[in-house]
C-alpha atoms as a PDB file:
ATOM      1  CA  UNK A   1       1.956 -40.699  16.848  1.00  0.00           C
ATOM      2  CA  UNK A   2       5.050 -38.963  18.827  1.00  0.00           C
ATOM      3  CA  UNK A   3       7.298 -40.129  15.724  1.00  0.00           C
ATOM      4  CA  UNK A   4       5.061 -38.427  13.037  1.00  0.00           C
ATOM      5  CA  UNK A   5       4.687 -35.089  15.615  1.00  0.00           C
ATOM      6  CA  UNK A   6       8.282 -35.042  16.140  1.00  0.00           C
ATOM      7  CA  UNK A   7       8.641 -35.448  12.395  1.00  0.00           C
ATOM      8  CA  UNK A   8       5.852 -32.281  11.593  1.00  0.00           C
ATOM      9  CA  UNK A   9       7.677 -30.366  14.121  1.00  0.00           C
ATOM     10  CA  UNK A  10      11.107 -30.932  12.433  1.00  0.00           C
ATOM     11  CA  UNK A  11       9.888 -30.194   8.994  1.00  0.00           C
ATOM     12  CA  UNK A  12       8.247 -26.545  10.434  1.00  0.00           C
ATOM     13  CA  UNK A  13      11.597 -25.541  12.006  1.00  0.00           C
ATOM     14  CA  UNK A  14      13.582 -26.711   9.193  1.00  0.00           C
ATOM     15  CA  UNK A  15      11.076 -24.425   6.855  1.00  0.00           C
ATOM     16  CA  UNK A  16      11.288 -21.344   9.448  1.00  0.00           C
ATOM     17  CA  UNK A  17      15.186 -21.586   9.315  1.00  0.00           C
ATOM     18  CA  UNK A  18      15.700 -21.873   5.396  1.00  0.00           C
ATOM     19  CA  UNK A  19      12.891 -18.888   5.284  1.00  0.00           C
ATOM     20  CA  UNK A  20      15.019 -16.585   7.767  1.00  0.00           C
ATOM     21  CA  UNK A  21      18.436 -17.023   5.947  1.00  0.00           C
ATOM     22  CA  UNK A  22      16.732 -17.113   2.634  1.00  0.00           C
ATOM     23  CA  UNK A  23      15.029 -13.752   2.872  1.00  0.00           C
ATOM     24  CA  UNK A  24      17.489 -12.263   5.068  1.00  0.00           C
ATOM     25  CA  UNK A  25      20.266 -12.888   1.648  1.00  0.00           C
ATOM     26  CA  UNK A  26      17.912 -11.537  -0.321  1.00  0.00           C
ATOM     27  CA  UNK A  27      17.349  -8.086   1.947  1.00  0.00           C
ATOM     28  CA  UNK A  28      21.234  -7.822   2.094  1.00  0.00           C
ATOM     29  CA  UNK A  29      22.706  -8.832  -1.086  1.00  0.00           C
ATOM     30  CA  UNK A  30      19.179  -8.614  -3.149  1.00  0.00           C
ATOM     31  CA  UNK A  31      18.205  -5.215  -2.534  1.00  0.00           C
ATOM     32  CA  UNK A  32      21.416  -3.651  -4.041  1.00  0.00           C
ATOM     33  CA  UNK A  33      20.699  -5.664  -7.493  1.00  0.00           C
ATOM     34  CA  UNK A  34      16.728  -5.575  -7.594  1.00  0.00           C
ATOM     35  CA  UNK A  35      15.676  -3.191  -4.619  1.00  0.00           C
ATOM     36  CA  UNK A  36      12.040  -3.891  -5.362  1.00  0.00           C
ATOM     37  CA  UNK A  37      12.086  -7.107  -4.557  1.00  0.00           C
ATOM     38  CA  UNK A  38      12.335  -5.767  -0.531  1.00  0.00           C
ATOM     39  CA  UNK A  39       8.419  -4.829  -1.138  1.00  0.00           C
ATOM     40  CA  UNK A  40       7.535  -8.210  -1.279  1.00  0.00           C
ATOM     41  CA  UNK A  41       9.334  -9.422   1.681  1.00  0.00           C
ATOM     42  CA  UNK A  42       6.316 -10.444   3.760  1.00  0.00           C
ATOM     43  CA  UNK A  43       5.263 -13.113   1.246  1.00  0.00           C
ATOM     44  CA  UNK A  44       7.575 -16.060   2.225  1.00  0.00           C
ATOM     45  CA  UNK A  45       6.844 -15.597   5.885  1.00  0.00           C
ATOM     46  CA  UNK A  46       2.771 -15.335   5.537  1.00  0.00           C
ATOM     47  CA  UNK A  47       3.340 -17.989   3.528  1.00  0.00           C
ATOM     48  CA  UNK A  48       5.004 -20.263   6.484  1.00  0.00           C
ATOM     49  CA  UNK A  49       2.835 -18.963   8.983  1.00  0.00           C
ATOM     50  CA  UNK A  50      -0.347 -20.129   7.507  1.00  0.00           C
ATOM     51  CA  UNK A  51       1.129 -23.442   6.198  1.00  0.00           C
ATOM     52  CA  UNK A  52       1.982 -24.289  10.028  1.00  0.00           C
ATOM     53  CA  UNK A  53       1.187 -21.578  12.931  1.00  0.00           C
ATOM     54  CA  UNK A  54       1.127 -18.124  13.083  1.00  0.00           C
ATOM     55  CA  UNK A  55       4.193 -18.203  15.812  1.00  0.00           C
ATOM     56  CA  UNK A  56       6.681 -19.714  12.815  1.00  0.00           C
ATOM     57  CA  UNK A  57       6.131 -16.637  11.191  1.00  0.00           C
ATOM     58  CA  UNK A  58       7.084 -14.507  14.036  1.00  0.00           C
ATOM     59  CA  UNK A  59      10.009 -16.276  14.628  1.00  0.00           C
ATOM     60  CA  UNK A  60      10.961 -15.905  11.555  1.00  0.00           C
ATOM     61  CA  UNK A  61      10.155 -12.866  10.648  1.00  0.00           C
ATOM     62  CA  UNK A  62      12.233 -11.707  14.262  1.00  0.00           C
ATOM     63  CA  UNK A  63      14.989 -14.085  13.447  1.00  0.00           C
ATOM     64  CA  UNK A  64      15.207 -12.680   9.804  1.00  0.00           C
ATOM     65  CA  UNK A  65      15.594  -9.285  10.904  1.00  0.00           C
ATOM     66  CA  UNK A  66      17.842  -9.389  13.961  1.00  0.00           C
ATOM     67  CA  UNK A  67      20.490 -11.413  11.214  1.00  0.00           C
ATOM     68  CA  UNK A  68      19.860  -8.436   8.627  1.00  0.00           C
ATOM     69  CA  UNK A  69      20.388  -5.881  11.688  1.00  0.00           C
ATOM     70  CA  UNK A  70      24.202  -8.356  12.872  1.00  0.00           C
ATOM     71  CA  UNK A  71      25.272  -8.029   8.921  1.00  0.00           C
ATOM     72  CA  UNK A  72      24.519  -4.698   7.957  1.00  0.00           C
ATOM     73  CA  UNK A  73      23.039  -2.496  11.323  1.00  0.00           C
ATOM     74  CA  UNK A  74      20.653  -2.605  14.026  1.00  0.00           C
ATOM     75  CA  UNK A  75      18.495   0.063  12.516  1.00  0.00           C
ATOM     76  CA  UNK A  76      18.184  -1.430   9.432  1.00  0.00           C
ATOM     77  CA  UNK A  77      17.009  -4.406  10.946  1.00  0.00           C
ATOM     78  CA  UNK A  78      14.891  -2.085  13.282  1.00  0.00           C
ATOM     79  CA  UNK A  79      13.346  -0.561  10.555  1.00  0.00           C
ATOM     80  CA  UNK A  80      12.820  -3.713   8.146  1.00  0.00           C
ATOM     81  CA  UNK A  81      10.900  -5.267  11.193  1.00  0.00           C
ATOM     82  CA  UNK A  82       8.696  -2.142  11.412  1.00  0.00           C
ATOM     83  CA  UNK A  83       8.080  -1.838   7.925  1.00  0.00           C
ATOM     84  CA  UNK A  84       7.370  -5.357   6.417  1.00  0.00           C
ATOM     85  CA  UNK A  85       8.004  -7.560   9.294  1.00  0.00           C
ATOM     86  CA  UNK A  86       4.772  -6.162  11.250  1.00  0.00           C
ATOM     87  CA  UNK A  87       2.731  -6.551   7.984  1.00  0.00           C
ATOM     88  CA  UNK A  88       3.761 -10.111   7.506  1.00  0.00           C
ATOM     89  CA  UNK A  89       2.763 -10.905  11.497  1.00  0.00           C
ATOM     90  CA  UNK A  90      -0.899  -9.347  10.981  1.00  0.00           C
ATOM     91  CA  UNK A  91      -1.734 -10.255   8.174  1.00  0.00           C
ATOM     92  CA  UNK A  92      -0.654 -14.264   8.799  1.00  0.00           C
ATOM     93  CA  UNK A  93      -2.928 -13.364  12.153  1.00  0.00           C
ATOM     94  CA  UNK A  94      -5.983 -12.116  10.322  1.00  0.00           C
ATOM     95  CA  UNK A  95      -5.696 -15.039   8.134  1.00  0.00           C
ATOM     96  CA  UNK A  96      -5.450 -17.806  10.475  1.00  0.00           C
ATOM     97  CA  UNK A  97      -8.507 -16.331  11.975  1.00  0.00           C
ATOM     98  CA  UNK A  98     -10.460 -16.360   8.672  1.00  0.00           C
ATOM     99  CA  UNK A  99     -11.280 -12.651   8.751  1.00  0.00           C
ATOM    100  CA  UNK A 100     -12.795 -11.590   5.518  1.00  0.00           C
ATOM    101  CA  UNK A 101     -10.586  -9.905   2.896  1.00  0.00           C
ATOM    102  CA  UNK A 102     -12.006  -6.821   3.416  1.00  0.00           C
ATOM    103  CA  UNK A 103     -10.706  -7.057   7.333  1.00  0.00           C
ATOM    104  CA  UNK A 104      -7.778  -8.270   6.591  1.00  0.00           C
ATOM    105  CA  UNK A 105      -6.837  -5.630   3.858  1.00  0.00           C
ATOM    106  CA  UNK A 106      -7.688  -2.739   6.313  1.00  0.00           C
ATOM    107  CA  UNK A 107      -6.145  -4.538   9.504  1.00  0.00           C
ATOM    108  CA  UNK A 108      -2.937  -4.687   7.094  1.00  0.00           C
ATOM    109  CA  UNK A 109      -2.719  -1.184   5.908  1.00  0.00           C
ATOM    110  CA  UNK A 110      -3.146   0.087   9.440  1.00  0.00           C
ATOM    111  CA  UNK A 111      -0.400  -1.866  10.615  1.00  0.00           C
ATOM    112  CA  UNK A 112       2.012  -0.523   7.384  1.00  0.00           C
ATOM    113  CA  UNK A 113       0.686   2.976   8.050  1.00  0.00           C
ATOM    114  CA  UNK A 114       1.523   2.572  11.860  1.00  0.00           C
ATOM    115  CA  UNK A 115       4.797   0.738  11.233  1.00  0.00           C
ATOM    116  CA  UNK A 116       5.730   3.479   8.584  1.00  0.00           C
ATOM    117  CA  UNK A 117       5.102   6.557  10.674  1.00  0.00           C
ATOM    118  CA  UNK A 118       7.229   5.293  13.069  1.00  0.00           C
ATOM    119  CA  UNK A 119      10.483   4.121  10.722  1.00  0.00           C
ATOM    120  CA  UNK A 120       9.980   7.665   9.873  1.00  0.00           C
ATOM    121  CA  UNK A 121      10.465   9.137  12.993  1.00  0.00           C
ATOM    122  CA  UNK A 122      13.146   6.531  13.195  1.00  0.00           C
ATOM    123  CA  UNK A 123      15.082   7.580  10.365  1.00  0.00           C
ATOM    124  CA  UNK A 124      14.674  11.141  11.144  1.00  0.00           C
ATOM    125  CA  UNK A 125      16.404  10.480  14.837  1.00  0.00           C
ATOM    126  CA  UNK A 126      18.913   8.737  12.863  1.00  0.00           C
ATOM    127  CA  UNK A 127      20.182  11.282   9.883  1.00  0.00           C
ATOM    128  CA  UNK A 128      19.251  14.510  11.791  1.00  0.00           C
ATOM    129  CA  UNK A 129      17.381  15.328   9.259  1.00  0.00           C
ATOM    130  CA  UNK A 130      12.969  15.341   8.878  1.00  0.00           C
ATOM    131  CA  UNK A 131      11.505  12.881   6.489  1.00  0.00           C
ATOM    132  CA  UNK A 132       9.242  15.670   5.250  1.00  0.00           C
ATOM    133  CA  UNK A 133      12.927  18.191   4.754  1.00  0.00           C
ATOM    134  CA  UNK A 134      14.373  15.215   2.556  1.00  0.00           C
ATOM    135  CA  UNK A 135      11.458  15.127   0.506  1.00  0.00           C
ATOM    136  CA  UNK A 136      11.378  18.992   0.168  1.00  0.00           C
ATOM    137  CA  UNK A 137      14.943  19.784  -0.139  1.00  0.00           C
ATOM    138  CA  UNK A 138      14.971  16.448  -3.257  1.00  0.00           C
ATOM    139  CA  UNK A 139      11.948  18.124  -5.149  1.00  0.00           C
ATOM    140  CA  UNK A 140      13.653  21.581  -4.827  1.00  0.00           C
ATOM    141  CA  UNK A 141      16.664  20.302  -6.727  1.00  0.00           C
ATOM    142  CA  UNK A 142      14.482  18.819  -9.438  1.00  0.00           C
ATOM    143  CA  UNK A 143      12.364  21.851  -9.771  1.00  0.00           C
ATOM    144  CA  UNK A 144      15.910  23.483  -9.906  1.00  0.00           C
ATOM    145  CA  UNK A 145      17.322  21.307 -12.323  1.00  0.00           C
ATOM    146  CA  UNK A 146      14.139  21.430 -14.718  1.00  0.00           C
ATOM    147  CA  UNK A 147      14.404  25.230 -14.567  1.00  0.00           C
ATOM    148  CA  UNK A 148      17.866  25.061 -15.754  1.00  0.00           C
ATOM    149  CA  UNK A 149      17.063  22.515 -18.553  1.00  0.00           C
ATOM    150  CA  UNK A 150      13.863  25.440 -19.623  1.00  0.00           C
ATOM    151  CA  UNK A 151      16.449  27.958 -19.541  1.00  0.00           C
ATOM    152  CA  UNK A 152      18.273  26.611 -22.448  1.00  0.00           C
ATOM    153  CA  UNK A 153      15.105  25.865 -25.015  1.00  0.00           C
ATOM    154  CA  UNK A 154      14.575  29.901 -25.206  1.00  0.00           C
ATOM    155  CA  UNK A 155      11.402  29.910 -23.903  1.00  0.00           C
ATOM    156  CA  UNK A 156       9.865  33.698 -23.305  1.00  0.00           C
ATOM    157  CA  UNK A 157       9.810  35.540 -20.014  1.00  0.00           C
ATOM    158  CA  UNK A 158       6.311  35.060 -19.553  1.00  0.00           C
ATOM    159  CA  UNK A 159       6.408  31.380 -20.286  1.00  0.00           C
ATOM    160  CA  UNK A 160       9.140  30.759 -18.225  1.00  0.00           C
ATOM    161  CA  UNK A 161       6.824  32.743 -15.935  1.00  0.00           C
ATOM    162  CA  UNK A 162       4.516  30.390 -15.924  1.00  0.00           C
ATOM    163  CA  UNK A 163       6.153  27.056 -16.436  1.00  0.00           C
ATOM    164  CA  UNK A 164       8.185  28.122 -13.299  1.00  0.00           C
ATOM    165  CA  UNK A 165       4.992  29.027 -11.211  1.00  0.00           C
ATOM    166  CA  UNK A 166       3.173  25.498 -12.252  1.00  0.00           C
ATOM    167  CA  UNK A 167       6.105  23.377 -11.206  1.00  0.00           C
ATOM    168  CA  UNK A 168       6.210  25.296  -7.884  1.00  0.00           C
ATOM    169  CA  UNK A 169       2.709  24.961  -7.280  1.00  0.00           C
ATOM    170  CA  UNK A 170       3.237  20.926  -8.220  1.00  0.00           C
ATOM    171  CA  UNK A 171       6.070  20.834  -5.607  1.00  0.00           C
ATOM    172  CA  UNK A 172       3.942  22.454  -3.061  1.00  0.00           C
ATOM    173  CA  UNK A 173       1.111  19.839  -3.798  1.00  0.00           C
ATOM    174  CA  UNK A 174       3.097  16.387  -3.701  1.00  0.00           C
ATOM    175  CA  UNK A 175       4.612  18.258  -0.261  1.00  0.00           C
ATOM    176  CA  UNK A 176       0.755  19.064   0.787  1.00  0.00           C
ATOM    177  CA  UNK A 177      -0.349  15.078  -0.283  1.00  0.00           C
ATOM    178  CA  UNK A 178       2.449  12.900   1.543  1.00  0.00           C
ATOM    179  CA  UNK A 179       0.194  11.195   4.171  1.00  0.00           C
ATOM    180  CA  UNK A 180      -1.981  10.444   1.686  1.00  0.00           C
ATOM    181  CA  UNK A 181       0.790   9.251  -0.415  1.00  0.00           C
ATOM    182  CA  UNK A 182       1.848   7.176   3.223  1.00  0.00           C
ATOM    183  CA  UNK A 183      -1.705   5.781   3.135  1.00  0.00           C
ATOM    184  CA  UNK A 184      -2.202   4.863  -0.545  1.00  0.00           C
ATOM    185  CA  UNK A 185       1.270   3.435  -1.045  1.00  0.00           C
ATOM    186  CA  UNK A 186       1.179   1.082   2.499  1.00  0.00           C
ATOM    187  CA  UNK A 187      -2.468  -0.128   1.139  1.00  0.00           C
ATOM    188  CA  UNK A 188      -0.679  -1.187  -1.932  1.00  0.00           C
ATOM    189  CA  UNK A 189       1.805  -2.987  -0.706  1.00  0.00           C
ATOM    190  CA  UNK A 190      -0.288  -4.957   1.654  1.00  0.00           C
ATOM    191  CA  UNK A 191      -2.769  -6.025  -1.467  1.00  0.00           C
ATOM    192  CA  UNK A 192      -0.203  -6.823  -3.287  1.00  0.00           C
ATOM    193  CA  UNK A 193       1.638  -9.296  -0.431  1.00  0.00           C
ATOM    194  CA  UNK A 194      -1.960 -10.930   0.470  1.00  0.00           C
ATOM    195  CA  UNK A 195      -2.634 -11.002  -3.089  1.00  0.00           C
ATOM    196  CA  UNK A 196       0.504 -12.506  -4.142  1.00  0.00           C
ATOM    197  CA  UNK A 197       0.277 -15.209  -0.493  1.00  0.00           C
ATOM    198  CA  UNK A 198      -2.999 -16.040  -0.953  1.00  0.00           C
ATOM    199  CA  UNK A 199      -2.768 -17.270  -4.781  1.00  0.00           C
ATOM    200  CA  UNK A 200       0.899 -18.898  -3.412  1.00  0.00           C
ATOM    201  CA  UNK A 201      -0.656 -20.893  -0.988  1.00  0.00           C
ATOM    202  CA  UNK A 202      -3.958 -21.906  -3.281  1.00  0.00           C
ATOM    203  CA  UNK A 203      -1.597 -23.189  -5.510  1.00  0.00           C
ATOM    204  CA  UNK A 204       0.144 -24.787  -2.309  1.00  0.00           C
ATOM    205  CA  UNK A 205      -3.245 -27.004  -1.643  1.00  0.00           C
ATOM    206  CA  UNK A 206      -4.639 -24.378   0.804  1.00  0.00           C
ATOM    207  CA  UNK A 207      -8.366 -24.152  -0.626  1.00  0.00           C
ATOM    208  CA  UNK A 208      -9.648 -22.687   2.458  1.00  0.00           C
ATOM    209  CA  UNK A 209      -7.660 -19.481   1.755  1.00  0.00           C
ATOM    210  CA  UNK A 210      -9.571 -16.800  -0.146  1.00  0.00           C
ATOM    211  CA  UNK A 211      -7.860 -15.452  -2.643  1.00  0.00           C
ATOM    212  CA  UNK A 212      -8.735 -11.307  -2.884  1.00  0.00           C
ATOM    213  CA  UNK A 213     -10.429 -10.641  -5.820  1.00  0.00           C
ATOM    214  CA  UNK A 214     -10.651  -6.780  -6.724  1.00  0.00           C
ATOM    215  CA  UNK A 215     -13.261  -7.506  -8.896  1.00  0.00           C
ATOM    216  CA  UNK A 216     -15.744  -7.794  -5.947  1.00  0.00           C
ATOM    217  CA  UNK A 217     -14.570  -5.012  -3.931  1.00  0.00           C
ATOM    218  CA  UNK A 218     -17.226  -3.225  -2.100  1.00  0.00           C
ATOM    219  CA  UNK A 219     -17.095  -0.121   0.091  1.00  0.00           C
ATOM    220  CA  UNK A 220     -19.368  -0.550   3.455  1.00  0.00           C
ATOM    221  CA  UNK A 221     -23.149   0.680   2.736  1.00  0.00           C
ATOM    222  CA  UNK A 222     -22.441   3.486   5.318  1.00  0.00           C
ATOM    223  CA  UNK A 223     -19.374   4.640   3.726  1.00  0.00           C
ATOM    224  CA  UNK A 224     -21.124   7.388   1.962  1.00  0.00           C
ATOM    225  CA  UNK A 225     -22.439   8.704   5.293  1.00  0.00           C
ATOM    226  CA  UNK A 226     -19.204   8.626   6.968  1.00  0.00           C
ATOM    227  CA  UNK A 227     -17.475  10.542   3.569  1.00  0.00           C
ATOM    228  CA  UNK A 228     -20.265  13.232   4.200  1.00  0.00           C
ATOM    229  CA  UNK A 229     -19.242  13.418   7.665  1.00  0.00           C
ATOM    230  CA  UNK A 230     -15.454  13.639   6.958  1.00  0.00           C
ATOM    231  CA  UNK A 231     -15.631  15.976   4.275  1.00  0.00           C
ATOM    232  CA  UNK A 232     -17.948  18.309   6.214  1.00  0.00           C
ATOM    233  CA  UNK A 233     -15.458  18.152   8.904  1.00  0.00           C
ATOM    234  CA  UNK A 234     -12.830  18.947   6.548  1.00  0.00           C
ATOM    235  CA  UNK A 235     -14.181  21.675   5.244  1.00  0.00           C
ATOM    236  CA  UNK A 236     -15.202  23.118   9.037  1.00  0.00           C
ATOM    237  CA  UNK A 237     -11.444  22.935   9.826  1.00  0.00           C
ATOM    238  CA  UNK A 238     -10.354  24.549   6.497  1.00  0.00           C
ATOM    239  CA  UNK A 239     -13.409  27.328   7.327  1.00  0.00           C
ATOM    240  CA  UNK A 240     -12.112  27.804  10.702  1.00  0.00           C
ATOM    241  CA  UNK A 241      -7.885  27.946   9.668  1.00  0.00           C
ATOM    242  CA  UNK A 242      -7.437  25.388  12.489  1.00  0.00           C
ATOM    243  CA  UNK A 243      -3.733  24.227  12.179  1.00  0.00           C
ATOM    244  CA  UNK A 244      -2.692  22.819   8.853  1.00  0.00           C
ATOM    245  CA  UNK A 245      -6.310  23.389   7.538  1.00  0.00           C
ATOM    246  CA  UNK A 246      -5.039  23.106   4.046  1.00  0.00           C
ATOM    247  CA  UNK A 247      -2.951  20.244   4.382  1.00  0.00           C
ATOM    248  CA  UNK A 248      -6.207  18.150   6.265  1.00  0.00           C
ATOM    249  CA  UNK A 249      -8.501  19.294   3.800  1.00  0.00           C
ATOM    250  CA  UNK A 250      -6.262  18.332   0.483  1.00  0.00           C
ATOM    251  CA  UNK A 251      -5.427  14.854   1.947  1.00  0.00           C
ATOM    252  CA  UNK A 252      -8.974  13.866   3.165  1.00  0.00           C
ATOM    253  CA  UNK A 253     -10.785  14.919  -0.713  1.00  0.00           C
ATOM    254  CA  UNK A 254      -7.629  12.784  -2.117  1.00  0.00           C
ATOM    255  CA  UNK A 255      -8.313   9.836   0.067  1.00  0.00           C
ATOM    256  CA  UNK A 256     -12.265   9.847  -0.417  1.00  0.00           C
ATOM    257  CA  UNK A 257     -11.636  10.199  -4.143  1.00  0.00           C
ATOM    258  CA  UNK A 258      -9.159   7.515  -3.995  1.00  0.00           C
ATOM    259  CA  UNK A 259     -11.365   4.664  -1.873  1.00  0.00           C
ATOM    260  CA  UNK A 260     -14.455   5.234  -4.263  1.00  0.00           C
ATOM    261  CA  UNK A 261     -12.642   5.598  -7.527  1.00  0.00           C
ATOM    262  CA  UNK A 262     -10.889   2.114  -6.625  1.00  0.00           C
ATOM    263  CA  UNK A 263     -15.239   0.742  -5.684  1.00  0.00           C
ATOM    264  CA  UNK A 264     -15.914   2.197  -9.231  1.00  0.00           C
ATOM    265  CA  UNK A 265     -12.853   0.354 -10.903  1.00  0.00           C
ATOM    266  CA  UNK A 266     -13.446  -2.863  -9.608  1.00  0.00           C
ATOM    267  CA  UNK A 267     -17.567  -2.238 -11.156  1.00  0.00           C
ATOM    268  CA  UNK A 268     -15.655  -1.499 -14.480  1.00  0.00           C
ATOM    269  CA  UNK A 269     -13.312  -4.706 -13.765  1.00  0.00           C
ATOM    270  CA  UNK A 270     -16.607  -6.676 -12.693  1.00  0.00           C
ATOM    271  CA  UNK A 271     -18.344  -5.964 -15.952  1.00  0.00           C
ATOM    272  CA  UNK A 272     -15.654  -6.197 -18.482  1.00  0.00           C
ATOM    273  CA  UNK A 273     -14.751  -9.778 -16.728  1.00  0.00           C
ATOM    274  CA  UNK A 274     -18.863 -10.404 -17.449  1.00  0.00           C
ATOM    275  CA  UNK A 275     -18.459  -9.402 -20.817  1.00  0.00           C
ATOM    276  CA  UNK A 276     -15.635 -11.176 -21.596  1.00  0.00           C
ATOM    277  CA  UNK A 277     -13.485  -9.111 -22.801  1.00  0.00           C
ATOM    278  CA  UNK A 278      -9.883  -9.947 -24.203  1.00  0.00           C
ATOM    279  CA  UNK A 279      -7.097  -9.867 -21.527  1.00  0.00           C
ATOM    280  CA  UNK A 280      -5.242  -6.791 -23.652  1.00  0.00           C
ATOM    281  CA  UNK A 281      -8.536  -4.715 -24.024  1.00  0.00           C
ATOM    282  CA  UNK A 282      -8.951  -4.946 -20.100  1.00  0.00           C
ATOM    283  CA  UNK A 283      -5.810  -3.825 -19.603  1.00  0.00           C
ATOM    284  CA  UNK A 284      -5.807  -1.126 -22.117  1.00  0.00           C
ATOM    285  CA  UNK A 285      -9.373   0.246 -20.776  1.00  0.00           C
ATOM    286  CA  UNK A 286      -7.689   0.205 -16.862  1.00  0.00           C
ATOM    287  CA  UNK A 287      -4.786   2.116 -18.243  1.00  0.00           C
ATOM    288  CA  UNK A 288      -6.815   4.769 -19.754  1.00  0.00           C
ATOM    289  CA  UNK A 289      -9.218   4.810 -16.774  1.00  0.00           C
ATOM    290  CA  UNK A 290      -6.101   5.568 -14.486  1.00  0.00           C
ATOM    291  CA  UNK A 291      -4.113   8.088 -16.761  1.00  0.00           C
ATOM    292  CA  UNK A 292      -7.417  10.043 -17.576  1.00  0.00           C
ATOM    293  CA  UNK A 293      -8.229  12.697 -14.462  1.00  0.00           C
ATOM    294  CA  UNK A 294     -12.160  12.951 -15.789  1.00  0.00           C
ATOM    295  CA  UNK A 295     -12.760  10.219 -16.801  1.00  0.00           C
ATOM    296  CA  UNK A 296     -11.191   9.180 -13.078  1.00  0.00           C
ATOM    297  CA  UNK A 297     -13.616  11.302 -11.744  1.00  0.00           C
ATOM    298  CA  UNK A 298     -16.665   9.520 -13.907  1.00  0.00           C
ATOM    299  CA  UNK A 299     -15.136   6.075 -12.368  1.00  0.00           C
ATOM    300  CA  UNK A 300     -15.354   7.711  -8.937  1.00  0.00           C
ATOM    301  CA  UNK A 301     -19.278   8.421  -8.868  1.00  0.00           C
ATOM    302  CA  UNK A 302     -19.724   5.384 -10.608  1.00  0.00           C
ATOM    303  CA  UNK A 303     -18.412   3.673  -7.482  1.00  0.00           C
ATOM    304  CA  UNK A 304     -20.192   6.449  -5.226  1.00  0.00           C
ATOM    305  CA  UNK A 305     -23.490   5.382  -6.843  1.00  0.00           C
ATOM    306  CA  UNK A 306     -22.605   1.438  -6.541  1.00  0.00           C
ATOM    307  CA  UNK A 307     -22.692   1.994  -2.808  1.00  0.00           C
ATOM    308  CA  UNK A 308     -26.152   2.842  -2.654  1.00  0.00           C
ATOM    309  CA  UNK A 309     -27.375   0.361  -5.953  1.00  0.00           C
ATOM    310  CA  UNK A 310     -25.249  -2.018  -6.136  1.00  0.00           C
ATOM    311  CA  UNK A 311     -25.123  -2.358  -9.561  1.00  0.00           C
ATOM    312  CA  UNK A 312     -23.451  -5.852  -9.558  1.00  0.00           C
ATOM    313  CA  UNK A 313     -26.056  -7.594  -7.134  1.00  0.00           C
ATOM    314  CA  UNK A 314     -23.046  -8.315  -4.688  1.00  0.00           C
ATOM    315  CA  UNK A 315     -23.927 -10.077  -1.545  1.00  0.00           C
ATOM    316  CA  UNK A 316     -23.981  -7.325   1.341  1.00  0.00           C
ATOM    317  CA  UNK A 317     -21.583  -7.947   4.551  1.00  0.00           C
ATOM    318  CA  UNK A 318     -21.768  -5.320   6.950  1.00  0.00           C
END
């Protein structure tokens, strides 16, 4: 029995150790080739530490990053911890302890909002320089550039005018909608690492491990209430011109729109799947859904209504 412990033990330590060095290659040398392949660094280590025990994965995951912060700098290994390593850790937690996928998805995208805000303020300290001014002073030269560009197709006053007022008023927007852009992007990237763990480690021989299926995503039957509640105390703030009013009010309708357009999309996804459609239809019909504002906005009370009737019969789990 102590031969074939000593034996499990050797193989886990031997998997955290080619995991570290792997993944810690592929943040220094990788990211310069294919720097999107940095989004999915959390796999390989969720991967380990539900294979053997959560603490493999933290070792790891620490391990990984103080190596990346030796051969490049500490804040780059600082700030790779904070942003993926802390989303690897919680969500190889959440899984261990057979949360739901629900739980898990929103226990994740806490942690990446969190762990962003806070490489933010890092970089910031860093550079000198605001996260929000780098963003601002990067659009201004676009808009700048663009302007330049209209200049030469001979466009009238007035339309230059107006082209020139739009693209303002877009800059001032994306500006307005960054912590919703924070929120929407982290929740992304944690569906896509479960996503992408989960079906790793099914294929792996882990059958206990649910896989996240978007087709039977479901909003909370009181999530209706609590939008009500939000918005109304959105729009008491925006009444009342307490501090960034605008910027609260913007950001909450974008988020609410955003949660129940994404309930309404997975009813579309459940019933095309029911239906049977073709692989390329599906994916042409999501594709207009997302690149079409009203019809977005149709999806979006679908899922509003689904709340309440539950048009696909789904089990309840409060």
């Amino acid at each position: 029995m102590s031969k074939l412990n000593l034996r499990e033990k050797t193989i886990r330590i031997a998997e955290t150790a080619v995991i570290t060095t792997f993944m810690t290659l592929v943040v220094v040398f990788g990211y310069s080739i294919v720097p999107i392949i940095i989004f999915f660094y959390p796999v390989p280590f969720i991967i380990l530490g539900v294979r053997h025990k959560t603490k493999y994965s933290i070792y790891s995951v620490i391990g990984s990053s103080i190596l990346i912060g030796i051969l490049t700098d500490i804040f780059t290994g600082i700030l790779i911890f904070l942003a993926f390593g802390l989303i690897s850790i919680i969500l190889t937690y959440m899984i261990n302890k057979k949360y739901r996928p629900q739980q898990i998805l929103a226990g994740g995208a806490i942690a990446a909002v969190v762990a962003t805000l806070i490489s933010i303020a890092i970089m910031g300290y860093i550079t000198g320089v605001s996260f929000l001014s780098m963003v601002s002073t990067t659009l201004t030269e676009s808009l700048k550039l663009q302007l330049d560009m209209l200049k030469e197709m001979q466009f009238s006053t007035y339309e230059m005018s107006m082209v020139k007022d739009f693209l303002i008023a877009t800059v001032d927007y994306v500006i307005i909608m960054i912590p919703a852009t924070i929120i929407l992007f982290s929740i992304f990237i944690v569906y896509i690492n479960y996503w992408m763990s989960t079906a790793i480690l099914r294929r792996l021989g882990h059958k206990a491990v649910e896989i996240p299926r978007f087709m039977y995503f479901k909003l909370p039957s009181n999530a209706i209430m609590g939008s009500i509640v939000i918005i109304g105390a959105a729009l008491i703030i925006r009444y009342m011109r307490i501090l960034y009013y605008e910027t609260i009010f913007i950001n909450t309708m974008v988020l609410i729109f955003f949660i129940f357009f994404m309930h309404g999309l997975s009813v579309v996804v459940f019933l095309m799947n029911k239906k049977k459609m073709h692989k390329i239809v599906r994916i042409i019909i999501i594709f207009l859904i997302i690149v079409n504002v009203p019809l977005s906005l149709v999806i979006s009370f679908i899922g509003f209504l689904d709340v309440g009737l539950d048009f696909r019969k789904l089990k309840k789990v409060e």
